[in-house]
Protein backbone atom coordinates (compact mmCIF):
# COMPACT_ATOMS: atom_id res chain seq x y z
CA UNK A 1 146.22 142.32 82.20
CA UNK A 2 146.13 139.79 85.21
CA UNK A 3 149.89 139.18 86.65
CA UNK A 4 151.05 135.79 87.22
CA UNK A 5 149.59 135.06 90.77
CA UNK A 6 145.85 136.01 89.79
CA UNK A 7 146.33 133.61 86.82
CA UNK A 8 147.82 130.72 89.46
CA UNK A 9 145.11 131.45 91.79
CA UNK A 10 142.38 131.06 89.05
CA UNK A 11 143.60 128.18 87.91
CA UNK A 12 143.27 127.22 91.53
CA UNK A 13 139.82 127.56 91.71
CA UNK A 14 139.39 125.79 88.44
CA UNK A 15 140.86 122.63 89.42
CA UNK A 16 139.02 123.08 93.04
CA UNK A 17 135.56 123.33 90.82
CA UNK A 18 136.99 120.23 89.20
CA UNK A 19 137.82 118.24 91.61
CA UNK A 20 133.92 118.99 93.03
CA UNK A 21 132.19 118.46 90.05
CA UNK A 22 134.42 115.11 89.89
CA UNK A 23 132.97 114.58 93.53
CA UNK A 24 129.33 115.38 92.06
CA UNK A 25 129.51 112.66 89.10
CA UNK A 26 131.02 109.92 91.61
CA UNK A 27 128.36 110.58 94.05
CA UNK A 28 125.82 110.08 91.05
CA UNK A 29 127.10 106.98 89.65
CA UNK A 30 127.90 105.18 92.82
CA UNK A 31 124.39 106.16 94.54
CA UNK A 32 122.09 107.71 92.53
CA UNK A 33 121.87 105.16 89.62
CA UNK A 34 121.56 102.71 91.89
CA UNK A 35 118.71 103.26 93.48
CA UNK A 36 117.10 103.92 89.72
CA UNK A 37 117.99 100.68 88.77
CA UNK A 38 116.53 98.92 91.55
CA UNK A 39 113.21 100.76 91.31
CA UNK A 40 113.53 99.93 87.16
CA UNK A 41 114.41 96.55 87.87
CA UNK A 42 110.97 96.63 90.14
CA UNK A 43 108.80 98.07 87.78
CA UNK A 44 110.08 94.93 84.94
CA UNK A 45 108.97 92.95 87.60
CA UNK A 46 105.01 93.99 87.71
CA UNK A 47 105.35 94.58 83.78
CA UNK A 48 106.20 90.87 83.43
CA UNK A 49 103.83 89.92 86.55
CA UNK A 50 100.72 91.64 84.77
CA UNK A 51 101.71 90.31 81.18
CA UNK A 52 102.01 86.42 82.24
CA UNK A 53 98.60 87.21 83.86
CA UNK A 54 96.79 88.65 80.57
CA UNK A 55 98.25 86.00 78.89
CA UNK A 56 96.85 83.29 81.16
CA UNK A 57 93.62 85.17 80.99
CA UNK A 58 93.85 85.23 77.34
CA UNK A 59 94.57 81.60 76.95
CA UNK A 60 91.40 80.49 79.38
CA UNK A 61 89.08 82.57 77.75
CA UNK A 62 90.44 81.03 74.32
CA UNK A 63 90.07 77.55 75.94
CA UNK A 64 86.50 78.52 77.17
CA UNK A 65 85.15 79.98 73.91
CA UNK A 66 86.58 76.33 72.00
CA UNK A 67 84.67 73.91 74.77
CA UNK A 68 81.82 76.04 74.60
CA UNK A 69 81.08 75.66 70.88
């Protein structure tokens, strides 16, 4: 059985591991998912971009086909 100082200095460590994987998450958050949600917020962009353009596409071809008949 572990005597009261090896228990204080493993809960030592713990709360050191902790504190790091505290440090890990914060670093995540604040940086990480930033950076995804401008490149996600990029990519909506084109999707929108390329949609409006189909649809134009779509609606000229439509308009074509009509005057044509």
């Amino acid at each position: 059985m572990k005597d009261i100082n090896e228990l204080n200095l493993e809960v030592e460590r713990v709360r050191g591991d902790i504190n790091l994987i505290k440090q890990s998450v914060d670093t995540i958050k604040d940086n990480h998912l930033v950076h995804l949600e401008k490149k996600v917020a990029g990519i909506n962009r084109v999707l929108w971009t390329v949609g409006i353009l189909i649809f134009t596409q779509l609606v000229i071809t439509i308009k074509t086909l009509l005057m044509t008949q």
